[in-house]
Each structure stands twice: as C-alpha cells, then as structure tokens.
C-alpha atoms as a PDB file:
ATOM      1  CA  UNK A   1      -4.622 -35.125 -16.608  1.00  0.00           C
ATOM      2  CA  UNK A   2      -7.183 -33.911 -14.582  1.00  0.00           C
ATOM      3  CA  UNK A   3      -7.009 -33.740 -10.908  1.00  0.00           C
ATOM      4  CA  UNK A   4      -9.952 -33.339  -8.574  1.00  0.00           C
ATOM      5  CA  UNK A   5      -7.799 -32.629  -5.635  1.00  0.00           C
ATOM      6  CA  UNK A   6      -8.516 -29.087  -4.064  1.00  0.00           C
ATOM      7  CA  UNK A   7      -5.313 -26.517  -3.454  1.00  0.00           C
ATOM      8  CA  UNK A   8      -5.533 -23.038  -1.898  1.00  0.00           C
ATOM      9  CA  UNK A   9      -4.157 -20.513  -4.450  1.00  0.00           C
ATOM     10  CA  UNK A  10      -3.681 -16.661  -4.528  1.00  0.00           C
ATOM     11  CA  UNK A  11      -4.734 -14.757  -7.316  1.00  0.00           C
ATOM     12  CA  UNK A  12      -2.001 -12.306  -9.188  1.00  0.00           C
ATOM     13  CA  UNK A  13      -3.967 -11.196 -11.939  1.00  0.00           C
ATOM     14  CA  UNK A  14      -7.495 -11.057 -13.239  1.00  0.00           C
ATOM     15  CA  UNK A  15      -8.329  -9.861 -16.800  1.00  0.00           C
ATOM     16  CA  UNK A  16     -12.007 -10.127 -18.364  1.00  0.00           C
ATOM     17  CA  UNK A  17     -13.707 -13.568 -16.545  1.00  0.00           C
ATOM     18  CA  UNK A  18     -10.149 -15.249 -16.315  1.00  0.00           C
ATOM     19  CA  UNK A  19      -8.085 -15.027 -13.417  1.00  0.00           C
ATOM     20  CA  UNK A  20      -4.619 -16.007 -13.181  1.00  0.00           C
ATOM     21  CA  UNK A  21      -3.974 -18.201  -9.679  1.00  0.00           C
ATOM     22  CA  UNK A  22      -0.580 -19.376  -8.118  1.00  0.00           C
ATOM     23  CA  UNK A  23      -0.893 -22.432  -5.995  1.00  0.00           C
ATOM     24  CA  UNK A  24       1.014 -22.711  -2.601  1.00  0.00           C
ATOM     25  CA  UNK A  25       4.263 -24.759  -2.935  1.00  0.00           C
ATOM     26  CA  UNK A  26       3.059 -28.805  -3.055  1.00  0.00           C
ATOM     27  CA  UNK A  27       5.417 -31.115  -4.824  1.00  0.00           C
ATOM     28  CA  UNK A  28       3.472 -32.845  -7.085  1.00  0.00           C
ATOM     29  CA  UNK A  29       2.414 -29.182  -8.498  1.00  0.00           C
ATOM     30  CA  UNK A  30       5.848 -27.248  -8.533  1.00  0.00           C
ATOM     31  CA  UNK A  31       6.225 -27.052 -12.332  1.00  0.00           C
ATOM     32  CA  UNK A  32       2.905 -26.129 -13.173  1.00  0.00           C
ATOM     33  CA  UNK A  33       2.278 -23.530 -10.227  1.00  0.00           C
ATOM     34  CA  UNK A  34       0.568 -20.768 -12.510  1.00  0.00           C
ATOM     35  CA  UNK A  35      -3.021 -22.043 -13.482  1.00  0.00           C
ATOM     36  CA  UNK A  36      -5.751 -20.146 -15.604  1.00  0.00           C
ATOM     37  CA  UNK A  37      -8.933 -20.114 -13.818  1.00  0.00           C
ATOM     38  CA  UNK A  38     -12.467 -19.154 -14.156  1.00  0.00           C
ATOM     39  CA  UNK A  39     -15.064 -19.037 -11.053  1.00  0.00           C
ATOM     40  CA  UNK A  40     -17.478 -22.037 -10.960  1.00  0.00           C
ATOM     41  CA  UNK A  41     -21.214 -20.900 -11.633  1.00  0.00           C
ATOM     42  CA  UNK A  42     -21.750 -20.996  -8.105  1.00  0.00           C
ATOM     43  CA  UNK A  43     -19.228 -18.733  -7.187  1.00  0.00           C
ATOM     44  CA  UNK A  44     -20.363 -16.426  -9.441  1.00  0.00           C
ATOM     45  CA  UNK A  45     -24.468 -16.845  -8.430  1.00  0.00           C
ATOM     46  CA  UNK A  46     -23.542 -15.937  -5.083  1.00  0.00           C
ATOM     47  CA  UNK A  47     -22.384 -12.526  -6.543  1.00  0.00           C
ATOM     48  CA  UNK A  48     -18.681 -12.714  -4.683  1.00  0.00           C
ATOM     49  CA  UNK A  49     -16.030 -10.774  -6.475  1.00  0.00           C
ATOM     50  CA  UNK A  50     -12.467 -12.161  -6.857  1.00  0.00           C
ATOM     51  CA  UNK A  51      -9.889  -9.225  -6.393  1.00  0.00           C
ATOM     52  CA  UNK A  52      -6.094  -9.666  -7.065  1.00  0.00           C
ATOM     53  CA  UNK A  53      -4.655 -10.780  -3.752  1.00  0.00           C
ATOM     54  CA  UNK A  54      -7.118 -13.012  -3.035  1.00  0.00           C
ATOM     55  CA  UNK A  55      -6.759 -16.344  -1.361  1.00  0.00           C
ATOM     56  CA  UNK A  56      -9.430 -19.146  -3.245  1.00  0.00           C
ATOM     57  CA  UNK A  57      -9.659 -22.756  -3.214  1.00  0.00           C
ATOM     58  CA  UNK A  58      -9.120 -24.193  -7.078  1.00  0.00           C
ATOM     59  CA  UNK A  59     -10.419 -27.476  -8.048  1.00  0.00           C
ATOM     60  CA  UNK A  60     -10.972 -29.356 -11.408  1.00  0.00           C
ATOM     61  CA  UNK A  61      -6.725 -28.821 -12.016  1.00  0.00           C
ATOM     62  CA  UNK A  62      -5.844 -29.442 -15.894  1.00  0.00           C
ATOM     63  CA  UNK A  63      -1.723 -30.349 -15.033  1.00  0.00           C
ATOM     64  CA  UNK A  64      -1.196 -30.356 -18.954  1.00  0.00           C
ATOM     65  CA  UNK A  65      -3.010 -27.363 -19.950  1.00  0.00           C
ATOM     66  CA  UNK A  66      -2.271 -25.330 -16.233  1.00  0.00           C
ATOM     67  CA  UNK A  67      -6.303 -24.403 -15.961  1.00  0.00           C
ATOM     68  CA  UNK A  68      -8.774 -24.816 -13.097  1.00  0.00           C
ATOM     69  CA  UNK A  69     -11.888 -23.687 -11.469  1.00  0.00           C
ATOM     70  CA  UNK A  70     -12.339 -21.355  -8.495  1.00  0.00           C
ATOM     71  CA  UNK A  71     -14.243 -23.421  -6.238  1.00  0.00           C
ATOM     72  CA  UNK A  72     -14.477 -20.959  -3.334  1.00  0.00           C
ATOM     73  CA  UNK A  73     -13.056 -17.215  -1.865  1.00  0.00           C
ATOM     74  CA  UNK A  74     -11.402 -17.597   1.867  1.00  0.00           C
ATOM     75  CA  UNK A  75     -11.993 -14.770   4.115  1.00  0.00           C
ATOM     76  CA  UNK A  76      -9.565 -11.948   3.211  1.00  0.00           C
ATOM     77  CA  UNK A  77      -7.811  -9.575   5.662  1.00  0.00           C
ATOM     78  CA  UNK A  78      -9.062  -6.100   3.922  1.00  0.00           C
ATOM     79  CA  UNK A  79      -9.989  -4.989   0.645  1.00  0.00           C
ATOM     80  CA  UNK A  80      -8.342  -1.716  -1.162  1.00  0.00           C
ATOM     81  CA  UNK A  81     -10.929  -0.144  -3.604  1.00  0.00           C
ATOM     82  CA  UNK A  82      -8.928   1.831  -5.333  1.00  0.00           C
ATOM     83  CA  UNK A  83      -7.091  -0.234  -7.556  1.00  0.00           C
ATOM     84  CA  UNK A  84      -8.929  -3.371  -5.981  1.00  0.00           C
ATOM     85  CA  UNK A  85      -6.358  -5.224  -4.291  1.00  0.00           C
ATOM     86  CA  UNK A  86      -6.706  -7.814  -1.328  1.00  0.00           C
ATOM     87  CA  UNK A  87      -4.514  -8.862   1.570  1.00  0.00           C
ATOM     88  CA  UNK A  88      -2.161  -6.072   1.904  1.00  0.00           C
ATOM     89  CA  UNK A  89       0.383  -6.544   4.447  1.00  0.00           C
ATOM     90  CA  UNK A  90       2.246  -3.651   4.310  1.00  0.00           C
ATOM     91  CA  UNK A  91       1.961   0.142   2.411  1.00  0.00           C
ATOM     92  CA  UNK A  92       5.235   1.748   1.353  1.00  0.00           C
ATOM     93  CA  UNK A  93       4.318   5.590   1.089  1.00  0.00           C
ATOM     94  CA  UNK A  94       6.631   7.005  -1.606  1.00  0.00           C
ATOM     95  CA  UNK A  95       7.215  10.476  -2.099  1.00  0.00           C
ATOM     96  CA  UNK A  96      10.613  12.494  -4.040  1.00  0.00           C
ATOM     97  CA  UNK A  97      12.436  15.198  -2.342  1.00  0.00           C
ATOM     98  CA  UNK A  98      12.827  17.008  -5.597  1.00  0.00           C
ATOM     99  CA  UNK A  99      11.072  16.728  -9.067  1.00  0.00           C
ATOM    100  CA  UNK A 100       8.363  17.156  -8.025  1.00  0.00           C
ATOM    101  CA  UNK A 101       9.481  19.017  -4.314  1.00  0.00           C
ATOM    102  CA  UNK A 102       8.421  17.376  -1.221  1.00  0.00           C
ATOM    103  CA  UNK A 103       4.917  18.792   0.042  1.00  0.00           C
ATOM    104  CA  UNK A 104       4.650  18.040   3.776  1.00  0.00           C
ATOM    105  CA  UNK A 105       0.969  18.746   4.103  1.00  0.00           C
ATOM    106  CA  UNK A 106       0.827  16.033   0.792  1.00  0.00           C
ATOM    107  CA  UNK A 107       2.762  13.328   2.787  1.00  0.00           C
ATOM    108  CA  UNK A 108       0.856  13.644   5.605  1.00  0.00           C
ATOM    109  CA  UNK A 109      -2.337  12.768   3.510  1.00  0.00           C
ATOM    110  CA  UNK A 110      -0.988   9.892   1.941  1.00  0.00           C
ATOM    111  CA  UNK A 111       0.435   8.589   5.349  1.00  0.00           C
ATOM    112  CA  UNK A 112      -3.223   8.606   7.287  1.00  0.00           C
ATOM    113  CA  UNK A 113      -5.169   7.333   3.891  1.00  0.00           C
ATOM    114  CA  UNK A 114      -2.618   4.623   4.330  1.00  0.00           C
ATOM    115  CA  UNK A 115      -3.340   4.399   8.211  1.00  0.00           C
ATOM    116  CA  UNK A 116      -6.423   3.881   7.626  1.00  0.00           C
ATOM    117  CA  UNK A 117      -6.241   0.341   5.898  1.00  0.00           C
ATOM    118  CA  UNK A 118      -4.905  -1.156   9.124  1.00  0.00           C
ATOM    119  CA  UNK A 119      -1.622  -2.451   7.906  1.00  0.00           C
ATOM    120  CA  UNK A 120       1.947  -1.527   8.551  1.00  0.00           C
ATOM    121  CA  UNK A 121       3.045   1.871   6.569  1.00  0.00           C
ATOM    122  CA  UNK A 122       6.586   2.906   5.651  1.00  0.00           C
ATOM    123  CA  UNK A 123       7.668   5.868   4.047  1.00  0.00           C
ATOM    124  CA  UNK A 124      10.072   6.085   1.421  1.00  0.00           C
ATOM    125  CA  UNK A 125      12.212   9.184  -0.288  1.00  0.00           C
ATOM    126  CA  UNK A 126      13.205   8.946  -3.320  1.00  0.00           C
ATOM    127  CA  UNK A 127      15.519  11.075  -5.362  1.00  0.00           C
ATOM    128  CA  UNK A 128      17.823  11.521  -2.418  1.00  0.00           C
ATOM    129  CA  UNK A 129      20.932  12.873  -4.605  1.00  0.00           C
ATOM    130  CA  UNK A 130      19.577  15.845  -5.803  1.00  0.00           C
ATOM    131  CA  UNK A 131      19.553  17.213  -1.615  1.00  0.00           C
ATOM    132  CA  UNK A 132      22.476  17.450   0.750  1.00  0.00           C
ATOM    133  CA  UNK A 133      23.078  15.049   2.951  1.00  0.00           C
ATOM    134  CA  UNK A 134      22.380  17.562   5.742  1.00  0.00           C
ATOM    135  CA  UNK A 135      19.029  18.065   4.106  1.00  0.00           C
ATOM    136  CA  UNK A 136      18.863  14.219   4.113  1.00  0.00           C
ATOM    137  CA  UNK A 137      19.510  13.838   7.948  1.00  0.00           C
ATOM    138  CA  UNK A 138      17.353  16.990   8.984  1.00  0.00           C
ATOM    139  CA  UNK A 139      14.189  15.132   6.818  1.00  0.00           C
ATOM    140  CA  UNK A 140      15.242  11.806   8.612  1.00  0.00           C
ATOM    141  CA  UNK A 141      15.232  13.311  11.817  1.00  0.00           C
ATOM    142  CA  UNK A 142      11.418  15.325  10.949  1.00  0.00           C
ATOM    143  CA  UNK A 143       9.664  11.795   9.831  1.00  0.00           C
ATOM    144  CA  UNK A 144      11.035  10.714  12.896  1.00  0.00           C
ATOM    145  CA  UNK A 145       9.356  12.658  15.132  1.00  0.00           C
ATOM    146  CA  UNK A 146       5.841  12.090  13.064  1.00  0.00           C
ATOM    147  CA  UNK A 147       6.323   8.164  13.765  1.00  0.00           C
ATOM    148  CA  UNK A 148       8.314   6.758  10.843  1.00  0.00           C
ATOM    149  CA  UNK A 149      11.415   5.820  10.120  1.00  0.00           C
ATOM    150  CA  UNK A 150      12.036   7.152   6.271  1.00  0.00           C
ATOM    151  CA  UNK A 151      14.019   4.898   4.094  1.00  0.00           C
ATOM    152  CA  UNK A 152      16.074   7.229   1.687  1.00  0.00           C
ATOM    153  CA  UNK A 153      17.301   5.848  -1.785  1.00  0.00           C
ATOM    154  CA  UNK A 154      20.009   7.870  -3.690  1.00  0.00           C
ATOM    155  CA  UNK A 155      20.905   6.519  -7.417  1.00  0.00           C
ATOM    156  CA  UNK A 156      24.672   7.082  -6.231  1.00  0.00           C
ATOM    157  CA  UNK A 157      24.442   4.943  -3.156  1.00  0.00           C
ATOM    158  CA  UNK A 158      22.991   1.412  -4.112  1.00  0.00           C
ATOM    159  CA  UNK A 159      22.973   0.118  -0.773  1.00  0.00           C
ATOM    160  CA  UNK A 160      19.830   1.863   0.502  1.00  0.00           C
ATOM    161  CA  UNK A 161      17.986  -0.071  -2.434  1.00  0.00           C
ATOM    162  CA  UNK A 162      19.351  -3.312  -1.116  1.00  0.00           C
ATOM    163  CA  UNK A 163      18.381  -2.949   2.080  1.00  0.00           C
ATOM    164  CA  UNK A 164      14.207  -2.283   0.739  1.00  0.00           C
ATOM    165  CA  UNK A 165      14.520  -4.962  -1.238  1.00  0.00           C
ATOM    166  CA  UNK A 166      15.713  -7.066   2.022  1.00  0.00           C
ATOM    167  CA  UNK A 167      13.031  -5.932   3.536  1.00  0.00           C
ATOM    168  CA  UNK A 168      10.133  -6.337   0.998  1.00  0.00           C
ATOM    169  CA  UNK A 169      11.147 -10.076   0.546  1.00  0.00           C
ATOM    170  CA  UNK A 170      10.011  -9.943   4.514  1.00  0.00           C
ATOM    171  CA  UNK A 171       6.823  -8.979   3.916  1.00  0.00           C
ATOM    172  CA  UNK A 172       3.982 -10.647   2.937  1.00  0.00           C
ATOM    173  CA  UNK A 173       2.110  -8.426   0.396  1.00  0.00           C
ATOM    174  CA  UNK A 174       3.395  -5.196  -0.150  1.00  0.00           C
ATOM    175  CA  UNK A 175       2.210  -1.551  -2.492  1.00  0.00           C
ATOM    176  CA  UNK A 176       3.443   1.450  -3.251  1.00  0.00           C
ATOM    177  CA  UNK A 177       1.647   4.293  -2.802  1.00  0.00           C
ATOM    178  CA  UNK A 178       1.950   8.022  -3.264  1.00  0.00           C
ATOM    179  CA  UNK A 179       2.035  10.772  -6.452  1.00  0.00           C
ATOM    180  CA  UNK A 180       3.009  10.687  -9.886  1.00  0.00           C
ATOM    181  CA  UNK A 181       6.075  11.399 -10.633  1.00  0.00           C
ATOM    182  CA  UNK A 182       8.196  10.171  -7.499  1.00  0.00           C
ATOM    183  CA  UNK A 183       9.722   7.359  -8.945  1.00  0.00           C
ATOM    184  CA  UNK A 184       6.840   4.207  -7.939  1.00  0.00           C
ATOM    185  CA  UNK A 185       7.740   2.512 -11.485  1.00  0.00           C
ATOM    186  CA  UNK A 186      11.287   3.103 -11.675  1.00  0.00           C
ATOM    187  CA  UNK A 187      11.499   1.253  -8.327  1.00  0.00           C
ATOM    188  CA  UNK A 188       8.973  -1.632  -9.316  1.00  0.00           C
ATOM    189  CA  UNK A 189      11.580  -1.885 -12.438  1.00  0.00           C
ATOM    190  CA  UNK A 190      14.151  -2.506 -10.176  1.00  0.00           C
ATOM    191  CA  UNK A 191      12.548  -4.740  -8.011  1.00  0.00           C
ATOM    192  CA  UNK A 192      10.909  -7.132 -10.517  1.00  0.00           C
ATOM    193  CA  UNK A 193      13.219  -8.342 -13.033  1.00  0.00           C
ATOM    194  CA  UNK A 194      11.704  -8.232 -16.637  1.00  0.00           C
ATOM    195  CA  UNK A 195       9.307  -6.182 -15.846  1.00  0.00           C
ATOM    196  CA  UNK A 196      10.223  -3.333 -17.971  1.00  0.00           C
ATOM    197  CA  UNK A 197       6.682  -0.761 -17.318  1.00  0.00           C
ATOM    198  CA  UNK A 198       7.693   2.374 -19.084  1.00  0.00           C
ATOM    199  CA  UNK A 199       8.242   5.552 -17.197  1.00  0.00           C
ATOM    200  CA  UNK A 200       7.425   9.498 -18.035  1.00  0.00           C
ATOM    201  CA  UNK A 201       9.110  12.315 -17.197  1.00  0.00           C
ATOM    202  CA  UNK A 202       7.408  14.986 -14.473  1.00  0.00           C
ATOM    203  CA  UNK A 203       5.487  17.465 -16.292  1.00  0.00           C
ATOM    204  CA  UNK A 204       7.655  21.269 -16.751  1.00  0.00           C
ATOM    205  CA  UNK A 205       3.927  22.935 -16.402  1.00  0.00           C
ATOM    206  CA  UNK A 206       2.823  20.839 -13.333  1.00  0.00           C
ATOM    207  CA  UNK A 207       5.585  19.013 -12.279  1.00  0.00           C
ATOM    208  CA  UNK A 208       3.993  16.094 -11.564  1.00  0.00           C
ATOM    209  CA  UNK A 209       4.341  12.572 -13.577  1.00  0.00           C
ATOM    210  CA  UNK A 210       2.390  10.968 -15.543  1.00  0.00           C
ATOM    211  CA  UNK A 211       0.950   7.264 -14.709  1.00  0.00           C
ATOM    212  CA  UNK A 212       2.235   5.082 -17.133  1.00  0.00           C
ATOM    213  CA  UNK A 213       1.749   1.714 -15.253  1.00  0.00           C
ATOM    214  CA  UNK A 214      -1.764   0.502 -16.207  1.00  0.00           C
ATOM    215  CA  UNK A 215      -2.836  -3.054 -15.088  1.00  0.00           C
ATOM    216  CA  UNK A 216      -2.652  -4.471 -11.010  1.00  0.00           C
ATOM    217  CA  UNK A 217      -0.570  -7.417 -10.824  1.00  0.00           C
ATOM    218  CA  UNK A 218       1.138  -9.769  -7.938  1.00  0.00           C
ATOM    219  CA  UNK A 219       4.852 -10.794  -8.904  1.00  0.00           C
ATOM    220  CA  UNK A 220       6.688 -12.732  -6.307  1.00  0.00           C
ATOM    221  CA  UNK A 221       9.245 -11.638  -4.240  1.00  0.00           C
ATOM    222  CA  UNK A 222      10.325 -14.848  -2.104  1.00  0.00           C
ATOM    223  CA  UNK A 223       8.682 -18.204  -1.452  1.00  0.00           C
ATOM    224  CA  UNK A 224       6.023 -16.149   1.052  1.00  0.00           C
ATOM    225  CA  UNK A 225       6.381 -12.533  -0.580  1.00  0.00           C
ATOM    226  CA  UNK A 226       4.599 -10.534  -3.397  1.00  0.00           C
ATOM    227  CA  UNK A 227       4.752  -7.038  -4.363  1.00  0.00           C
ATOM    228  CA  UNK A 228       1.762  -4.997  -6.061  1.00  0.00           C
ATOM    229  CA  UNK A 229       1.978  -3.650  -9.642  1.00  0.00           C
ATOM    230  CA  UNK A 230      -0.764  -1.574  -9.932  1.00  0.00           C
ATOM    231  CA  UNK A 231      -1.542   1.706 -11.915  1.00  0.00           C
ATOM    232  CA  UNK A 232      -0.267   5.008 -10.051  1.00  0.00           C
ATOM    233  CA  UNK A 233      -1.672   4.333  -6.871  1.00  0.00           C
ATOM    234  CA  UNK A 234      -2.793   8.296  -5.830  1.00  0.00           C
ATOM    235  CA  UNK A 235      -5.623   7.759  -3.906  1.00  0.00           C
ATOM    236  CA  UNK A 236      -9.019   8.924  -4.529  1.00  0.00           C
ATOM    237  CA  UNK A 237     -11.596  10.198  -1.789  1.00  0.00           C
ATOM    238  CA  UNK A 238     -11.432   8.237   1.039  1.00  0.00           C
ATOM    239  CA  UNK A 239     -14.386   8.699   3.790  1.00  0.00           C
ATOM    240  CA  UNK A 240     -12.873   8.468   7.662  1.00  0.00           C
ATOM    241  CA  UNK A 241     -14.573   8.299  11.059  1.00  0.00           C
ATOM    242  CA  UNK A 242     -13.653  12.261  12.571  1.00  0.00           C
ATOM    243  CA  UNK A 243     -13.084   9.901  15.606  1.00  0.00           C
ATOM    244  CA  UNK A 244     -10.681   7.360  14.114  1.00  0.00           C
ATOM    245  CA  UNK A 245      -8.152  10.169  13.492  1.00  0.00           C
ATOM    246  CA  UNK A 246      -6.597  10.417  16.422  1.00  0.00           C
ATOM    247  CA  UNK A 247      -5.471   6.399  15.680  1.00  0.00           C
ATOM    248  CA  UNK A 248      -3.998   7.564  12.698  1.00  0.00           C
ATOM    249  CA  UNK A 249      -1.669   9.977  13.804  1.00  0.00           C
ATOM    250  CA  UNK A 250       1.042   8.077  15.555  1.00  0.00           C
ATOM    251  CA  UNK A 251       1.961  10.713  17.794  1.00  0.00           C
ATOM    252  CA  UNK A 252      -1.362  10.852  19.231  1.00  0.00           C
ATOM    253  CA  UNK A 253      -1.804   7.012  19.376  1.00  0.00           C
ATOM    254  CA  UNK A 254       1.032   6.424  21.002  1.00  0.00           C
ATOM    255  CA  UNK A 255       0.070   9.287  24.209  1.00  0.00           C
ATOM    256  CA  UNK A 256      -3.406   7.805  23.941  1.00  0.00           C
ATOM    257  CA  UNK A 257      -1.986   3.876  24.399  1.00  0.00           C
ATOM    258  CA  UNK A 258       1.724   3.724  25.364  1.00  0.00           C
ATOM    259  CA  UNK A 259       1.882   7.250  27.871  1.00  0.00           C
ATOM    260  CA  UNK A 260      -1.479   6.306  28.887  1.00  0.00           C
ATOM    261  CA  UNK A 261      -2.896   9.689  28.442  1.00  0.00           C
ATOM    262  CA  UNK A 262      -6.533   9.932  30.189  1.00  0.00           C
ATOM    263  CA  UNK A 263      -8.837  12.756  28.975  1.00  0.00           C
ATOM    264  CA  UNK A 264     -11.800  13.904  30.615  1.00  0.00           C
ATOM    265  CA  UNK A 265     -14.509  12.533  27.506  1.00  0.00           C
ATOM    266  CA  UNK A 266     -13.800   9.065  25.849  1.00  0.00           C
ATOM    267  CA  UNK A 267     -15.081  10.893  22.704  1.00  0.00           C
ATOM    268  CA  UNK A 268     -11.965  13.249  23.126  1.00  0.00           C
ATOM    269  CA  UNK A 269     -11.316  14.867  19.276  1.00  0.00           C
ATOM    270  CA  UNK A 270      -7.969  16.421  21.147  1.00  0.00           C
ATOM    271  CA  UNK A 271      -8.382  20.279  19.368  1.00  0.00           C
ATOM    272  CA  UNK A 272     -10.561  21.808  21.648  1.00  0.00           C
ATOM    273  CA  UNK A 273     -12.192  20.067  24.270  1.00  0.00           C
ATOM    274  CA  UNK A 274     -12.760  20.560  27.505  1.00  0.00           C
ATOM    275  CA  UNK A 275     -10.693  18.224  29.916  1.00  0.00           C
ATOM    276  CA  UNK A 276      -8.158  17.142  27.208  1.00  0.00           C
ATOM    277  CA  UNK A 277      -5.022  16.144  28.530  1.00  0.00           C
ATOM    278  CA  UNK A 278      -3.558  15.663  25.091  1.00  0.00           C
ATOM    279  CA  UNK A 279       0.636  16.958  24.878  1.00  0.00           C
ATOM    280  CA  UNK A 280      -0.236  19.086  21.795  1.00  0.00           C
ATOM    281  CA  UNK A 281       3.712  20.339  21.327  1.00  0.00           C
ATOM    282  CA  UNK A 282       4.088  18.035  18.094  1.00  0.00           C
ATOM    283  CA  UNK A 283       4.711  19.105  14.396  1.00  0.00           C
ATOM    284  CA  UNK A 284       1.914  17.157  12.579  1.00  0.00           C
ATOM    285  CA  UNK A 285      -0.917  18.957  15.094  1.00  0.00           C
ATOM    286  CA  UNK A 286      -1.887  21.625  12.956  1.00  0.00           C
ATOM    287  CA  UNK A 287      -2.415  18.950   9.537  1.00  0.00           C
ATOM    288  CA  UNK A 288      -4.332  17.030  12.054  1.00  0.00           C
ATOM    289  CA  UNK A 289      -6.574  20.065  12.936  1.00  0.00           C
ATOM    290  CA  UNK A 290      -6.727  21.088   9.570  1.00  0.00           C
ATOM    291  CA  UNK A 291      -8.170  17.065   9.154  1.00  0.00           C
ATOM    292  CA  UNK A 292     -10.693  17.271  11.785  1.00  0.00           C
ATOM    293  CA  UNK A 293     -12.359  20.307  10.867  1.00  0.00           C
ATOM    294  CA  UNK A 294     -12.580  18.995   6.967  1.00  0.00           C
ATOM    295  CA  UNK A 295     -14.031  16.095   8.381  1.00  0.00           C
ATOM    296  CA  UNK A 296     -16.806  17.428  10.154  1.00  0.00           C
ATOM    297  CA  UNK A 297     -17.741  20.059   7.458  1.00  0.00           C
ATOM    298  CA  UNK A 298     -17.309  17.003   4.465  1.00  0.00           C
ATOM    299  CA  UNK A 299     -17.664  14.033   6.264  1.00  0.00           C
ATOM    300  CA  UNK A 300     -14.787  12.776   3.972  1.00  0.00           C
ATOM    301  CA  UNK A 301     -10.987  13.679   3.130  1.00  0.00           C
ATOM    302  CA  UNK A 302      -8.968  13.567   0.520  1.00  0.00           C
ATOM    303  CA  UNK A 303      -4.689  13.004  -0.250  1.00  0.00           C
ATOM    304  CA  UNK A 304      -4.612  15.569  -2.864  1.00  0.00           C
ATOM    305  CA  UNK A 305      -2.165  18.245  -2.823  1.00  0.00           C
END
C-alpha cells in the first residue's frame, strides 16, 4: 500500500543516497514510523543537501515495505559542519578530571566553539571518583564563576547519571562534544540501550583516547527528544568574528546585557581600549585575551590543546 499523503519526518541517519527518516507520531503510521528514503530528482537538481537532523517532508509512503521519497527540506535552525548535523538544541561539553587531566585553557576552547553555534551549552565532568570531593566542589564552584553550572558523574554515585539523563529527555536534540578519551561513548552506552559502540583506553604515550565511534546517528530519547551519535566530536578549525567574542564569554555577556555596562566605542574588543568600562577582575580574561589576539593575527581559532 502506497500512500500519497505527505508527513514531516526527521532524518536519523543517512548512508550512501539512502536516508533513514522517522515520521512524527500520526496514528495511522505508529508501527511503521522508520521509513527508507531517497530524495526525489528534484530535490536533488536543486543541489540541497540532507544532513542528519534534518526536518523533510516524505511523500510516495510504501506502509508494507517502510520506504518513501523526500519531497522537500524545511528550513533548519543551524547546521554543524563538522560531523554534519542539523537542529541542535543543546551542546553538552564533556571533559574528565583525570585520564586524561583536566586542561582549563582546553575547556575553555571547547566551551566558546560551542558558543558559537547559538544553542544552549552544558558542561559535563566525567571521571569524578578518581578526585576528592573537595576537589569536586572547588571545580564546581570555578565553572561557576565562568557561567556554567558543571554536572559531575562519579561511577560510585549513580544518581548524577540519572539526573543527565532527566535532563536530556528535556531537550530537543542534544551532542556531546569535547576530547578523546573523556568518556563521550561510555556515556552514549549508557544512555542508548543496545547501542553497544566499543570504547579504547587513553593512550600511556599521549594520554588521550582514541575515537572509536564512527558513523552520526539520531536515537530517540522521549516522544520529542534525540541524542547525537556521532564520531569523536573534537572540533576542527572553526573561523569567529574577533567581535563576536565578547558574546561568547558569559561573563562578559552578561556585564554587556544584564549590568548594562556602557563603553565608550560600540566596537569595544574589552583588552585595551580606550573608554572601556568592562569589570575585567574575572578568571577566564586572560584565555579571552589570549583569543582575541589569535584572532586578529589568524583570523580563525582553534579547540586544540
């Protein structure tokens, strides 16, 4: 049976010119919700590119054989190049406290490549029982003061992984994101039952892991919730504005917007100009000078280490 009824669908995997598609809820198409699709010729003239995450319209639905055509794209929210991924809601920055030891001027990297996307960001520490729980609180306490408030996971104390899943299942579309090594597929195990992508231990030399996860997937959370699989998501070269930093620091942002902090120059890069009225007493100032004057000798940045 072939339907030519159109359904809005969201794509959670593509592989060669196939793309597998899971329609929105609809009662007459809750047993067959997973569909193989190819684009229409059209779709595919007009040179758009369908990206994991994406929401399309699907005609021409097979019932018996679960296949169908993408008729169309819909507008998406943002686009992450780097594994290609569409629609992220939220970024969950994950970084160990040990194996492989925390690198502050590392997190701080990760945490304004994932500023940059426009979504909410989280940060995560893993591998919480190898610290002491004063170490715990005093790194709870410094993400604090950079704008975050760190979720900690220990593998003695369950509870903190209950409460991120809780969470997660509140989002809409959420990734990990941060180094090898830190425990980004152990926690995807955890979270997706069956899902079974084998892990590597840090490297003695390096000590850094070694990305075992290789293809990007959606897998669904809740009714209205899907978490990325993707393949160790350690971002590459990112090009940013030298004037959109200051957004991406929330410690400056919120002086700028909430304290209502007027400088002399719109332009304002807050290091130092004339007339800047900037409160420059916070931790994270010197990565964020560091930033601005790789910016405007490379015109990009990059995470790295």
């Amino acid at each position: 049976m072939i339907t030519e009824k159109k359904y809005k669908g969201l794509v959670t995997k593509k592989f060669n010119e196939f793309f597998l598609v899971e329609l929105n809820q609809h009662k007459n198409l809750e047993s067959n919700k997973k569909f193989l699709c190819k684009l229409k010729k059209s779709v595919h003239f007009r040179n758009q590119i369908i990206y994991v995450g994406d929401e399309v319209i699907l005609n021409q639905i097979d019932l018996k054989n679960k296949r169908a055509t993408i008729e169309s794209l819909l507008k998406r929210n943002n686009l992450l190049e780097r594994p290609s991924v569409a629609n992220i809601s939220n970024i969950y920055v994950i970084c160990s406290v040990e194996e492989p030891k925390l690198n502050l001027s590392q997190v701080n990297r990760f945490l304004i490549s994932a500023e940059q996307l426009g979504v909410e960001v989280s940060l995560v520490l893993t591998k919480c029982d190898l610290i002491t729980e004063q170490k715990r609180l005093f790194l709870i306490d410094k993400f604090q003061l950079w704008g975050y408030q760190p979720i900690t996971l220990n593998l003695n104390n369950p509870d903190n992984f209950k409460n991120l899943l809780i969470e997660l299942k509140k989002k809409k579309c959420s990734i990990f994101m941060g180094p090898s090594g830190v425990g980004k597929t152990t926690l995807l195990n955890m979270i997706i039952p069956g899902l079974d992508n084998t892990t590597a231990p840090v490297s003695s030399k390096i000590k850094r892991g070694k990305n075992t996860t290789r293809n990007v997937e959606l897998f669904s959370l809740s009714s209205k919730s899907f978490i990325v699989d993707t393949p160790g998501f350690n971002m590459q070269t990112l090009k940013i504005d030298t004037f959109e930093l200051p957004n991406l620091y929330p410690e400056i942002h919120k002086q700028l917007v909430n304290e209502e902090i007027k400088c002399k120059f719109r332009n304002c890069l807050h290091v130092d100009d004339h007339g800047c009225n900037l409160n420059k007493n916070f931790e994270r100032y010197t990565f964020y000078k560091e930033m601005i004057e790789s910016s405007k000798s490379h015109y990009y940045l990059t995470p790295g280490d």
